[in-house]
PDB file of N, CA and C in Angstrom:
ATOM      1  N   UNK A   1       0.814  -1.189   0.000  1.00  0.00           N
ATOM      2  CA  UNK A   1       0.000   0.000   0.000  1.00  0.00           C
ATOM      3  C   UNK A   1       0.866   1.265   0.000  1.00  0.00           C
ATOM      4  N   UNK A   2       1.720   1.445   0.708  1.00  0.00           N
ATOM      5  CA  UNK A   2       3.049   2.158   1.000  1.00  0.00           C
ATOM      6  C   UNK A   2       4.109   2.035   0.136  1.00  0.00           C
ATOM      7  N   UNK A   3       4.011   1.078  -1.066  1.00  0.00           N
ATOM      8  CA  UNK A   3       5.382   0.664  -2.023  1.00  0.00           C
ATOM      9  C   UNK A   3       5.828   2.361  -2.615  1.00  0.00           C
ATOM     10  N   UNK A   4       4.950   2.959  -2.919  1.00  0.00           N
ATOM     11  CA  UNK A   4       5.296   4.500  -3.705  1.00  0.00           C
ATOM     12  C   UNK A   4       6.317   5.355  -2.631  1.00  0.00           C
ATOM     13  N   UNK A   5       5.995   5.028  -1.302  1.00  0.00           N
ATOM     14  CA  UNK A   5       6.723   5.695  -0.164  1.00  0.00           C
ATOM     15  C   UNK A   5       8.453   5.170  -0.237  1.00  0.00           C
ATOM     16  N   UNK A   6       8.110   3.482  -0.165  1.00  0.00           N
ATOM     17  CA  UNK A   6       9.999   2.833  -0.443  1.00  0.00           C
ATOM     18  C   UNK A   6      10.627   3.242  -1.385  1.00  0.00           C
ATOM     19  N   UNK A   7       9.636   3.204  -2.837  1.00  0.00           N
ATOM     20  CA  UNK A   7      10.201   3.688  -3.972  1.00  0.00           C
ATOM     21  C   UNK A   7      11.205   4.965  -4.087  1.00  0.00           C
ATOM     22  N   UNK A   8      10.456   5.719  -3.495  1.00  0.00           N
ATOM     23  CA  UNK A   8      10.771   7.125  -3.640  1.00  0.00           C
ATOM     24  C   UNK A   8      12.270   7.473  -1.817  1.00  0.00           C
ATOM     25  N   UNK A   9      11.841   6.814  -1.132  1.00  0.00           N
ATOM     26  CA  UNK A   9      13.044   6.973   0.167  1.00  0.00           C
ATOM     27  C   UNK A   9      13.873   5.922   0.114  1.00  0.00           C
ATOM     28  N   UNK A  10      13.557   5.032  -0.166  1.00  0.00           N
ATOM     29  CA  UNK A  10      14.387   4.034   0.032  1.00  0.00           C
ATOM     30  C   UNK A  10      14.004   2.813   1.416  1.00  0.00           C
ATOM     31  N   UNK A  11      12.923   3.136   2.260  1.00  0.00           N
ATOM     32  CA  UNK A  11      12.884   2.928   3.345  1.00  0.00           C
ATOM     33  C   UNK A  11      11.082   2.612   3.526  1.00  0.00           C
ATOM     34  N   UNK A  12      10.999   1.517   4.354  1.00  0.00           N
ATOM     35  CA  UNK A  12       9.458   1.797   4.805  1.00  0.00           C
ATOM     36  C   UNK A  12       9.112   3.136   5.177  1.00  0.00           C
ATOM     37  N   UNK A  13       7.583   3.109   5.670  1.00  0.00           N
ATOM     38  CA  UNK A  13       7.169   4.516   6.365  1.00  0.00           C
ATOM     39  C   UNK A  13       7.022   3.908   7.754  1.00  0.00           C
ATOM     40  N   UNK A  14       7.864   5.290   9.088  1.00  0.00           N
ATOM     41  CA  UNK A  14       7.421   4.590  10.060  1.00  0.00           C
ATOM     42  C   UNK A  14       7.108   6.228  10.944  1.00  0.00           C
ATOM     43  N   UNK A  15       6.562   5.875  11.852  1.00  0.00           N
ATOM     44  CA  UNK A  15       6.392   7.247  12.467  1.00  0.00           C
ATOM     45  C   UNK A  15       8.030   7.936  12.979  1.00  0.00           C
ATOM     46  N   UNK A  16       7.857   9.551  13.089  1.00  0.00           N
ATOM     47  CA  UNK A  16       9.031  10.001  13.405  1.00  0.00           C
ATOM     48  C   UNK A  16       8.829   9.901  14.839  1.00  0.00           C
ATOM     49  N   UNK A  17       9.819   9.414  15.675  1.00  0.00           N
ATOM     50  CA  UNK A  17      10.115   9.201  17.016  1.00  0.00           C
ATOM     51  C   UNK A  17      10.671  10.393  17.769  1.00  0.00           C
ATOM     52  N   UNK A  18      11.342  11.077  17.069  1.00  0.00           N
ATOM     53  CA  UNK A  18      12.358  12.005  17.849  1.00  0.00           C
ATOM     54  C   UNK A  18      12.738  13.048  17.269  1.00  0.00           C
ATOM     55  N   UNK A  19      13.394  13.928  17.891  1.00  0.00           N
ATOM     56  CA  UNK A  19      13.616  15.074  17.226  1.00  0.00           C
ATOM     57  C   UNK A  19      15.377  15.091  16.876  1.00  0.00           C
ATOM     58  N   UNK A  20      15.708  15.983  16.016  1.00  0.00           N
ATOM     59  CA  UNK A  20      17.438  15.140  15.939  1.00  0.00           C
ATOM     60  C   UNK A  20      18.174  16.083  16.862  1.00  0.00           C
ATOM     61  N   UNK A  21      19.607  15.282  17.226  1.00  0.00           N
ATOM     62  CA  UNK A  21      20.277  15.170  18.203  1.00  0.00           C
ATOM     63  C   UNK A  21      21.652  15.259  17.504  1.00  0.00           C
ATOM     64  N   UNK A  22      22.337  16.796  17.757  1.00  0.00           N
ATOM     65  CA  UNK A  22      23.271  16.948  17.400  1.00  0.00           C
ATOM     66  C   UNK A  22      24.368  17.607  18.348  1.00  0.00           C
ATOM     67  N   UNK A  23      25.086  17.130  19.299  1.00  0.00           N
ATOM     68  CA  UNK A  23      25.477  17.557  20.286  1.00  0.00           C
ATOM     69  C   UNK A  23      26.675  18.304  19.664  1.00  0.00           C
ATOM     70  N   UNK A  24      26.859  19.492  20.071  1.00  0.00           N
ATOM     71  CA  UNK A  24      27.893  20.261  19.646  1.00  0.00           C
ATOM     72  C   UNK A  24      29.194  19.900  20.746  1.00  0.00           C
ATOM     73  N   UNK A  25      29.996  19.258  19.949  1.00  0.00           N
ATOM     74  CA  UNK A  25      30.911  18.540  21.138  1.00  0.00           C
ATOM     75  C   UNK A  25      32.315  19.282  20.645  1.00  0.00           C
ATOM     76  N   UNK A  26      33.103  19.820  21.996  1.00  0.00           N
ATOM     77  CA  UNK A  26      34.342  20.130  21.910  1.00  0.00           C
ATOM     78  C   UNK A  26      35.501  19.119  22.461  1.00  0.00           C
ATOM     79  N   UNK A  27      36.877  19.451  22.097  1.00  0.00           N
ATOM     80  CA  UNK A  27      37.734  18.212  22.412  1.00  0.00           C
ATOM     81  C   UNK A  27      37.225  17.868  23.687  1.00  0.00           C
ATOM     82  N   UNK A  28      37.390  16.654  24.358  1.00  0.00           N
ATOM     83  CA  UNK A  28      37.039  16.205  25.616  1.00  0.00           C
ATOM     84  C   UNK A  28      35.808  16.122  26.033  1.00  0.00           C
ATOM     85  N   UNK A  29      34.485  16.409  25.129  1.00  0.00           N
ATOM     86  CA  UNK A  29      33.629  16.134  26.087  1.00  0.00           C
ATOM     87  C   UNK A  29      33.065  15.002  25.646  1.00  0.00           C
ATOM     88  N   UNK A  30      32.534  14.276  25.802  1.00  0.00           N
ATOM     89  CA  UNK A  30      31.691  12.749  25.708  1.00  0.00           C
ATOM     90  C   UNK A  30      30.048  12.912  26.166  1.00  0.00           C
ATOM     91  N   UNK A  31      29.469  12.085  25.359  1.00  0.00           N
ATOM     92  CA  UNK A  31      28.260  11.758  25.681  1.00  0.00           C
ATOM     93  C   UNK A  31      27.805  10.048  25.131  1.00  0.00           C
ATOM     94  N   UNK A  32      26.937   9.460  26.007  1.00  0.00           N
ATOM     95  CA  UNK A  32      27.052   8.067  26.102  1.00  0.00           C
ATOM     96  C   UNK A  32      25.356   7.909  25.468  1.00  0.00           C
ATOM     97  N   UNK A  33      25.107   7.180  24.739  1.00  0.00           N
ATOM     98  CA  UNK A  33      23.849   6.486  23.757  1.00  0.00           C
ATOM     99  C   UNK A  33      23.742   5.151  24.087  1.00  0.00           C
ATOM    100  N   UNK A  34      22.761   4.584  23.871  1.00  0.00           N
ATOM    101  CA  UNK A  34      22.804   3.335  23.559  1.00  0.00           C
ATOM    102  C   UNK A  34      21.485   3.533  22.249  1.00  0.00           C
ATOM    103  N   UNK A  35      21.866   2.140  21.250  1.00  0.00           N
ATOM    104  CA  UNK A  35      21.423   2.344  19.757  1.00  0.00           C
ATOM    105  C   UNK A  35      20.054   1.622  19.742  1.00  0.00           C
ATOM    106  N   UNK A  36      19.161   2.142  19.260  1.00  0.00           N
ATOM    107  CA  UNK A  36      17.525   1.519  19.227  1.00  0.00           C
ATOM    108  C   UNK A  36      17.678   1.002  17.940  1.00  0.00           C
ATOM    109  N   UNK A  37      18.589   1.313  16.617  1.00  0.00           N
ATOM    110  CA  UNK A  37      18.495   0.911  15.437  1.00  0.00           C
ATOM    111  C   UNK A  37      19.526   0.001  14.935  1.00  0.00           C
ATOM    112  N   UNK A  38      19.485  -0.967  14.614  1.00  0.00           N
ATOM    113  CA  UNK A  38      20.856  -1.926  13.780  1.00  0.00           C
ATOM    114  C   UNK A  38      21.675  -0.882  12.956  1.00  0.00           C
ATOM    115  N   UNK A  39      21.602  -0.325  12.701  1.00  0.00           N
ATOM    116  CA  UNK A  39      22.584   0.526  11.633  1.00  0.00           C
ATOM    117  C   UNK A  39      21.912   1.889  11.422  1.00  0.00           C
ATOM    118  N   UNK A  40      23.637   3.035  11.275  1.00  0.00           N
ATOM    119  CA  UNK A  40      22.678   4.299  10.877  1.00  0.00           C
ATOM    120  C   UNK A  40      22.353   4.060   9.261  1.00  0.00           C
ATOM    121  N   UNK A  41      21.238   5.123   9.126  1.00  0.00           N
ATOM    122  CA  UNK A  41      20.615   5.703   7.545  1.00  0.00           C
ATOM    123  C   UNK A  41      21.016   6.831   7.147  1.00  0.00           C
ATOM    124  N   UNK A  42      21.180   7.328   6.183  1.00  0.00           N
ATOM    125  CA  UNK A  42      21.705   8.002   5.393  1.00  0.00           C
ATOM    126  C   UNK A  42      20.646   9.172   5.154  1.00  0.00           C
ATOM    127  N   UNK A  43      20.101  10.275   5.013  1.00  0.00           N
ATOM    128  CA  UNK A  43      19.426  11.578   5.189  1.00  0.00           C
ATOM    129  C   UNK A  43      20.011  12.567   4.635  1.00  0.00           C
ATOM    130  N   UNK A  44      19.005  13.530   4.096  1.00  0.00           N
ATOM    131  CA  UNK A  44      19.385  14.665   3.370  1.00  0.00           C
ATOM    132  C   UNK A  44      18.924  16.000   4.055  1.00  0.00           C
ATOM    133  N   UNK A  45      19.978  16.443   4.289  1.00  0.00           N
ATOM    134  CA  UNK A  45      19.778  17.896   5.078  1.00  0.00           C
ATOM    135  C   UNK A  45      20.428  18.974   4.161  1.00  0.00           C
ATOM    136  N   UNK A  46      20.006  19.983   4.938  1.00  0.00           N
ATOM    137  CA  UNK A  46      20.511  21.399   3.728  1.00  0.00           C
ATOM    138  C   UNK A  46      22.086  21.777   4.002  1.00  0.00           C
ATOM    139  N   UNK A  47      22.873  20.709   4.286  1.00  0.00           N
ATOM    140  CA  UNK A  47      24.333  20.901   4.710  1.00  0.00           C
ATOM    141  C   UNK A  47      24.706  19.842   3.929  1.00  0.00           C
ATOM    142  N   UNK A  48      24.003  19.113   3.586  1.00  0.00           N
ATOM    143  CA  UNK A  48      24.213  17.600   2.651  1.00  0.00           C
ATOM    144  C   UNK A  48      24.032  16.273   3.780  1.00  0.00           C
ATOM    145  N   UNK A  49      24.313  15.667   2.995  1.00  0.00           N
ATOM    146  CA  UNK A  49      24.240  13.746   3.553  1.00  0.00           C
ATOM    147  C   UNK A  49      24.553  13.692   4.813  1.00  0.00           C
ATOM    148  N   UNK A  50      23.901  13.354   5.583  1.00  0.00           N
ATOM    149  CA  UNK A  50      24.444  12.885   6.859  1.00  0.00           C
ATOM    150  C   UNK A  50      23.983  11.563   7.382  1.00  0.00           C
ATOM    151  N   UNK A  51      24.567  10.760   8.228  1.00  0.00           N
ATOM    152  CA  UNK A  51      24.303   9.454   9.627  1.00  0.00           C
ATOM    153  C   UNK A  51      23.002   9.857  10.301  1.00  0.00           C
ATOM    154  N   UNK A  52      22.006   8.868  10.773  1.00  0.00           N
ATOM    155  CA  UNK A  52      21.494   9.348  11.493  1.00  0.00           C
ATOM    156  C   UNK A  52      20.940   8.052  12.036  1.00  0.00           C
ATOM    157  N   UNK A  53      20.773   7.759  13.616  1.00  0.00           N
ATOM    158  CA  UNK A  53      20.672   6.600  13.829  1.00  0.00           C
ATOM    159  C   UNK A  53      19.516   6.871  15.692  1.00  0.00           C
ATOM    160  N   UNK A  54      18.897   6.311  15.951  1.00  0.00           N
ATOM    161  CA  UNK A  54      17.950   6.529  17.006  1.00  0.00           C
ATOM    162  C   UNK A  54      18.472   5.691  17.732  1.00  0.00           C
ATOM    163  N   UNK A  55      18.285   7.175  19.124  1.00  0.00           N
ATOM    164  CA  UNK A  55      19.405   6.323  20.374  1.00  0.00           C
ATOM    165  C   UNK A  55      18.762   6.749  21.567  1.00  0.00           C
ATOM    166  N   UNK A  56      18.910   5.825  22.570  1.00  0.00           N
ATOM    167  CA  UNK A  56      18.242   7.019  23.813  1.00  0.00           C
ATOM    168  C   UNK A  56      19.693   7.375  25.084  1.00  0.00           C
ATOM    169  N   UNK A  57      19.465   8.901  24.728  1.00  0.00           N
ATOM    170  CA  UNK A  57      20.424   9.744  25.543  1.00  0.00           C
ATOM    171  C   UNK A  57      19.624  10.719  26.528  1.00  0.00           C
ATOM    172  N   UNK A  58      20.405  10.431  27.815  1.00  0.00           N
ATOM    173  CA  UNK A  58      19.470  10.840  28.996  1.00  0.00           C
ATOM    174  C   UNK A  58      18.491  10.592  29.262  1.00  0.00           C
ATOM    175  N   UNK A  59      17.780   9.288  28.712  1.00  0.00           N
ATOM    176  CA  UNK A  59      16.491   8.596  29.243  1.00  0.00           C
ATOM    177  C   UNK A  59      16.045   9.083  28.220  1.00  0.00           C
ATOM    178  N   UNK A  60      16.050   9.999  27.163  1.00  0.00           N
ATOM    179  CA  UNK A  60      14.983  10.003  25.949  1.00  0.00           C
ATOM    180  C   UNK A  60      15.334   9.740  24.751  1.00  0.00           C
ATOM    181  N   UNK A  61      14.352   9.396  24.131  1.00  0.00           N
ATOM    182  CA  UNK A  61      14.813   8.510  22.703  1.00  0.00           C
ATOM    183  C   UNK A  61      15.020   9.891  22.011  1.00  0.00           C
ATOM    184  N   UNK A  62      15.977   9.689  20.854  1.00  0.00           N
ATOM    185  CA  UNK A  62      16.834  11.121  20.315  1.00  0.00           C
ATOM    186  C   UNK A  62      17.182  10.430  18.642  1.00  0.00           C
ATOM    187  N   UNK A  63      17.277  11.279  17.835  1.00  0.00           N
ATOM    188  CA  UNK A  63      17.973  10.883  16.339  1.00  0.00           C
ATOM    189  C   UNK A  63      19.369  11.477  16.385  1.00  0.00           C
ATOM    190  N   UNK A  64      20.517  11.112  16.468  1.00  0.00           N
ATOM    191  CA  UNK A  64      21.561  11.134  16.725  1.00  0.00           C
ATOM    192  C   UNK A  64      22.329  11.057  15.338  1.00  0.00           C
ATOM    193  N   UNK A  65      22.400  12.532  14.600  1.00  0.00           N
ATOM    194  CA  UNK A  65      22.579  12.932  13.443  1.00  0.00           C
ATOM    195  C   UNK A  65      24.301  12.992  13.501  1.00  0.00           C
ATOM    196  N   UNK A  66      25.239  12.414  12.394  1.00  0.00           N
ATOM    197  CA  UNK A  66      26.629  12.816  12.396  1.00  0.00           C
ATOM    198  C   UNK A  66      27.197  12.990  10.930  1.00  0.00           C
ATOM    199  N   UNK A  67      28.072  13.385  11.153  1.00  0.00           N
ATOM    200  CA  UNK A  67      28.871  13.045   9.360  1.00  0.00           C
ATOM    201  C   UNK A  67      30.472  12.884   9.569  1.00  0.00           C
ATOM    202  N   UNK A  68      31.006  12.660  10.371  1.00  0.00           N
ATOM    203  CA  UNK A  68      32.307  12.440  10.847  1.00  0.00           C
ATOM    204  C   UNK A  68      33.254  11.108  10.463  1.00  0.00           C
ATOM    205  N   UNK A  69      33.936  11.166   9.437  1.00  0.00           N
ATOM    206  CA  UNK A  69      34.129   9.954   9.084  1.00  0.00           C
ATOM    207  C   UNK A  69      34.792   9.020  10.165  1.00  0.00           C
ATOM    208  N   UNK A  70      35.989   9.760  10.790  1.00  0.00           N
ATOM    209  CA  UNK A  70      36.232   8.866  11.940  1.00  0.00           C
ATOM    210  C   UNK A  70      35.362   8.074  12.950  1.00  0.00           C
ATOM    211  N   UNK A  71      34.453   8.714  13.600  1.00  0.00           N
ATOM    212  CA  UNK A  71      33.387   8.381  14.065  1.00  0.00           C
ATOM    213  C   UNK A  71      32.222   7.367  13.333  1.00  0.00           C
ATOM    214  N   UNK A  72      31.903   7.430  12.194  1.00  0.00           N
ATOM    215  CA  UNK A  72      31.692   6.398  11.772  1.00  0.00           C
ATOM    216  C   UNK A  72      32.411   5.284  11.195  1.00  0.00           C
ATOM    217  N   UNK A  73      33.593   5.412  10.950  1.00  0.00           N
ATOM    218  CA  UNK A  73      34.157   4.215  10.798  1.00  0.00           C
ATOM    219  C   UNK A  73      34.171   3.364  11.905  1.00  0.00           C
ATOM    220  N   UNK A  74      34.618   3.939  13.232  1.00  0.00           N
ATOM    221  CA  UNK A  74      34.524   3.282  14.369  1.00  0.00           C
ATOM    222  C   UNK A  74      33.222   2.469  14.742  1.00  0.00           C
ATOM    223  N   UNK A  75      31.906   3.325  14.589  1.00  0.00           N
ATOM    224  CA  UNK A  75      30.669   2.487  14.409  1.00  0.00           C
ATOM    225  C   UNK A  75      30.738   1.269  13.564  1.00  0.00           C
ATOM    226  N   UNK A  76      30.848   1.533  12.139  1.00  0.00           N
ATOM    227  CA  UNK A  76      30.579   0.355  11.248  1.00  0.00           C
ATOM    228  C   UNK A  76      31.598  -0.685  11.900  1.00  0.00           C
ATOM    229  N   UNK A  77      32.715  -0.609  12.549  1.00  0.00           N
ATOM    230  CA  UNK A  77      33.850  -1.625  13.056  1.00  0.00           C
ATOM    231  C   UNK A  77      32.838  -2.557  14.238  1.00  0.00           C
ATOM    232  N   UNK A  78      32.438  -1.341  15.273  1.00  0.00           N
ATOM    233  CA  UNK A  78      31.855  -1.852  16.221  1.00  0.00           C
ATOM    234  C   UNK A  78      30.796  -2.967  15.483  1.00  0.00           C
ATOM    235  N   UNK A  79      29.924  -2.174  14.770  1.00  0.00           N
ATOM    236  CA  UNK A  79      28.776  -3.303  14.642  1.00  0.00           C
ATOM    237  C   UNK A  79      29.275  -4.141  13.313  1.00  0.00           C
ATOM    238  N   UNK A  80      30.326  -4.262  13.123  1.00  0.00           N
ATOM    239  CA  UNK A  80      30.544  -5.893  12.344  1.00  0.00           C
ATOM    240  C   UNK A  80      30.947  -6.451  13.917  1.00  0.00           C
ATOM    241  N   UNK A  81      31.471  -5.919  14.356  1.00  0.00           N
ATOM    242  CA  UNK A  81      31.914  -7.131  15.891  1.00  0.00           C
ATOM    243  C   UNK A  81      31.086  -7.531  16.298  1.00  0.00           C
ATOM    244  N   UNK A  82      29.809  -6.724  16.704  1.00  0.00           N
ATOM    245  CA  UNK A  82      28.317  -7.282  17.157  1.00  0.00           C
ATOM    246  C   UNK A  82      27.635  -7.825  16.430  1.00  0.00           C
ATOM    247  N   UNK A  83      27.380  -7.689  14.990  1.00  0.00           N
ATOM    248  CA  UNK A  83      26.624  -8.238  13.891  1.00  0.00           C
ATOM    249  C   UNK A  83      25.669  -6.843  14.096  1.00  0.00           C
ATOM    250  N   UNK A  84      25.480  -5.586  14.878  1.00  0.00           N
ATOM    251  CA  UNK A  84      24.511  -4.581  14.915  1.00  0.00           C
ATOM    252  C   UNK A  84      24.949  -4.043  15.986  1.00  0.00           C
ATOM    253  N   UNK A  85      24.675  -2.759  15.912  1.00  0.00           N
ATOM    254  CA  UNK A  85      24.815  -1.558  16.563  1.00  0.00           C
ATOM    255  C   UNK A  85      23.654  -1.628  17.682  1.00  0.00           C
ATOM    256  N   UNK A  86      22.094  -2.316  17.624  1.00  0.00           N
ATOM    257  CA  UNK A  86      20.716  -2.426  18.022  1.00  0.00           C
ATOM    258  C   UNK A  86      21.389  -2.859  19.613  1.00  0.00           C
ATOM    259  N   UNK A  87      20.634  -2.146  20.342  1.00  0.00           N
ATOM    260  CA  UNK A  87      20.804  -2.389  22.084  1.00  0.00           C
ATOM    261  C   UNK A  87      22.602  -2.226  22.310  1.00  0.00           C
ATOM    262  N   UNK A  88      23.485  -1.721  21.644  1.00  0.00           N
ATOM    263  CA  UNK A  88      24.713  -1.091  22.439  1.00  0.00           C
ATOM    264  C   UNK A  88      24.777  -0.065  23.154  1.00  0.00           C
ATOM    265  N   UNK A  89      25.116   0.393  24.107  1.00  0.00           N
ATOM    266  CA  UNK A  89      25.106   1.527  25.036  1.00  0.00           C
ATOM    267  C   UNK A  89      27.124   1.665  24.853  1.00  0.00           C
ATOM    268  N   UNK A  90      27.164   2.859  24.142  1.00  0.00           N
ATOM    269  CA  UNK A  90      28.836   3.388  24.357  1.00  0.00           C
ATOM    270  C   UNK A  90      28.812   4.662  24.680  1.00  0.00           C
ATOM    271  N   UNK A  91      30.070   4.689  24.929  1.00  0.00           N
ATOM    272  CA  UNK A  91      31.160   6.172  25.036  1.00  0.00           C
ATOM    273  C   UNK A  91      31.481   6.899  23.574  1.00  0.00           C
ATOM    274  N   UNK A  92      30.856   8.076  23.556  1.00  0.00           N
ATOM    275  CA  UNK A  92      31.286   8.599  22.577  1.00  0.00           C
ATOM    276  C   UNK A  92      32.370   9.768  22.649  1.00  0.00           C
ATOM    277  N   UNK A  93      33.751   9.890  22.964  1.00  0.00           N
ATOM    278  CA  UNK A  93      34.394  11.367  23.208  1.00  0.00           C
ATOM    279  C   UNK A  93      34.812  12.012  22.159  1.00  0.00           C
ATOM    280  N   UNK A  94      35.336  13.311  21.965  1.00  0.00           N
ATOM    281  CA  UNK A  94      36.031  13.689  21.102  1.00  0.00           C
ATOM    282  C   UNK A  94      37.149  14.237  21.703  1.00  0.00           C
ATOM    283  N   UNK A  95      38.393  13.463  21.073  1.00  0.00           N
ATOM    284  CA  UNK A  95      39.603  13.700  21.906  1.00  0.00           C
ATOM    285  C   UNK A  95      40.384  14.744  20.851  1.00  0.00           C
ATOM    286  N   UNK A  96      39.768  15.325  19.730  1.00  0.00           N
ATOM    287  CA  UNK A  96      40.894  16.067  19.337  1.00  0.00           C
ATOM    288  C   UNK A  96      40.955  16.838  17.806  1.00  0.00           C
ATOM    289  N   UNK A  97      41.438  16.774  16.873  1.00  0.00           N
ATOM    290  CA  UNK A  97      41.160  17.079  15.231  1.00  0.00           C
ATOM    291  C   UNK A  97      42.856  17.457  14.974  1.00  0.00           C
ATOM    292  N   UNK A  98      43.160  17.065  13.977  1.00  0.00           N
ATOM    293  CA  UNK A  98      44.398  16.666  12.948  1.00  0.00           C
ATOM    294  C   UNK A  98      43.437  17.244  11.609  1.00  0.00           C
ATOM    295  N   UNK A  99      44.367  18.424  11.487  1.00  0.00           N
ATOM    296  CA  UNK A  99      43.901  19.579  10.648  1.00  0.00           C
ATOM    297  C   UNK A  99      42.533  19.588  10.317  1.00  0.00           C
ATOM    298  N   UNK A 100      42.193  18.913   9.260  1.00  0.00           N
ATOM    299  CA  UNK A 100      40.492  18.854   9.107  1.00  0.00           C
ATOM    300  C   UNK A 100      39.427  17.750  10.142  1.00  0.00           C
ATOM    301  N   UNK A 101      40.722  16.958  10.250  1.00  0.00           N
ATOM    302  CA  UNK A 101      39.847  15.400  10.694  1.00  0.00           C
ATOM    303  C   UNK A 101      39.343  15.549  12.081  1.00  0.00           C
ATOM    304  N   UNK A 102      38.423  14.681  12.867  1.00  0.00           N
ATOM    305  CA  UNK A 102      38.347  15.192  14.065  1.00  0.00           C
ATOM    306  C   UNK A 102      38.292  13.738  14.208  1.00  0.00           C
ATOM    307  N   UNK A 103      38.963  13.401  15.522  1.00  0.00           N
ATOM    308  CA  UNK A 103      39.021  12.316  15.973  1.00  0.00           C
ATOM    309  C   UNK A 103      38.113  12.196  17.069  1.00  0.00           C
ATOM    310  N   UNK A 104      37.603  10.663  17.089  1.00  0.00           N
ATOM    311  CA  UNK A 104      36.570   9.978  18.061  1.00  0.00           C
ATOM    312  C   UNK A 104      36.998   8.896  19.008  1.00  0.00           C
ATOM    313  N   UNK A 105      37.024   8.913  20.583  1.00  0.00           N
ATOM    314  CA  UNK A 105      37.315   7.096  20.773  1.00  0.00           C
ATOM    315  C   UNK A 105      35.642   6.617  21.159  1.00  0.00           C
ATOM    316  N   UNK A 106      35.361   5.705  20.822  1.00  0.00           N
ATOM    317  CA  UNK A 106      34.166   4.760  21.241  1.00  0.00           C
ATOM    318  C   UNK A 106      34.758   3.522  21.789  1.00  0.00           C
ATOM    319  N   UNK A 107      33.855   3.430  22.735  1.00  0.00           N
ATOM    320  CA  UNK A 107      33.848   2.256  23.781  1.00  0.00           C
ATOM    321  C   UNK A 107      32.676   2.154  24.445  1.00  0.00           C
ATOM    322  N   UNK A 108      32.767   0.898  24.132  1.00  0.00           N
ATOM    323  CA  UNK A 108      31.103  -0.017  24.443  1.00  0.00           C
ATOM    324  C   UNK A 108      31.106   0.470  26.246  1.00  0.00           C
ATOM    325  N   UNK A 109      29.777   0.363  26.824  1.00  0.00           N
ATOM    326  CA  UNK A 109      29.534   0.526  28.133  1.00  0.00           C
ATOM    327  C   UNK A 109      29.237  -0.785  28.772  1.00  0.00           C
ATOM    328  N   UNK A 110      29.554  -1.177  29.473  1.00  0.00           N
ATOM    329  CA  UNK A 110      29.245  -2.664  29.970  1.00  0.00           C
ATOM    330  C   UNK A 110      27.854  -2.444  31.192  1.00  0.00           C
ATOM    331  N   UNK A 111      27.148  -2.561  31.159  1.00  0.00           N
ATOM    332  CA  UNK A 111      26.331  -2.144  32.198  1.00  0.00           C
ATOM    333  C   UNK A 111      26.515  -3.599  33.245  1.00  0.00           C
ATOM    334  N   UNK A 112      26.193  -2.846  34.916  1.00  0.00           N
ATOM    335  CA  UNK A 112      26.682  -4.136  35.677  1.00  0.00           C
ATOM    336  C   UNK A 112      25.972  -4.994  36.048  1.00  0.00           C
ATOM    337  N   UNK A 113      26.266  -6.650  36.073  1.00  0.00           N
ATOM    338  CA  UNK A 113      25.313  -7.270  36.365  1.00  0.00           C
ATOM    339  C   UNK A 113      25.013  -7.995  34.702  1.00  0.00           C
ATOM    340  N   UNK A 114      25.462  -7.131  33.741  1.00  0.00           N
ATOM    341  CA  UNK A 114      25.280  -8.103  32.330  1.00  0.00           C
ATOM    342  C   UNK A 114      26.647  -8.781  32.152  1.00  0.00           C
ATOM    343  N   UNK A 115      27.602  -8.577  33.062  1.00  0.00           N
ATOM    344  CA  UNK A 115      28.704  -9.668  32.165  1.00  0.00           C
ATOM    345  C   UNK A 115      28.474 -10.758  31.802  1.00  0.00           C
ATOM    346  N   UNK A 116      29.356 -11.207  31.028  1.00  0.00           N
ATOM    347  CA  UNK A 116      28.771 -12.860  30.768  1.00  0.00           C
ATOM    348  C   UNK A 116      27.380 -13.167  29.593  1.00  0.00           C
ATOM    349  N   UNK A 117      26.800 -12.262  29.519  1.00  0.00           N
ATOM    350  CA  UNK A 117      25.671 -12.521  29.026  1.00  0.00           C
ATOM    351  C   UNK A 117      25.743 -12.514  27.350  1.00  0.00           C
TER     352      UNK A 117
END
């Protein structure tokens, strides 16, 4: 019933959840997500192409918009290790930028009481 909608986005239709989430981050500061979606999608904004992947930060579900290649490379690494990004909770910091580039470390959050699992 909806095929004209995939056609044209690429994507089912689903309701919008959230509003987007673009934390203006300077060297050193971090903010921690965990991922509601297997993988980010790809979106067109008036700055061009960007990541965008639904996460809940600070207890509310958020669209967690990026375009940072470092930062996503590190994602796509993470979720081939997991087989998906879906239910990870990490560390996101920004430790820095090398002329244009801006560098990211990510690290998974272990919450306690799940080891082992």
């Amino acid at each position: 019933m909806s095929e004209w909608f995939r056609k044209f986005f690429g994507r089912p239709p689903r309701k919008r959840r959230n509003l987007p989430f673009m934390p203006p981050m300077k060297d050193g500061d971090e903010i921690v997500v965990e991922f509601l979606d297997p993988e980010p999608r790809v979106i067109k904004t008036k700055y061009g192409q960007r990541l965008a992947i639904d996460v809940v930060h600070e207890d509310q579900e958020k669209t967690f918009i990026f375009a940072h290649v470092n930062l996503a490379e590190q994602l796509a690494l993470l979720a081939e290790e997991h087989g998906s990004l879906q239910g990870l909770k990490v560390r996101i910091k920004r430790v820095g930028r090398q002329g244009r580039i801006v560098r990211y470390e990510v690290e998974e959050v272990k919450e306690e009481g799940r080891e082992g699992e």
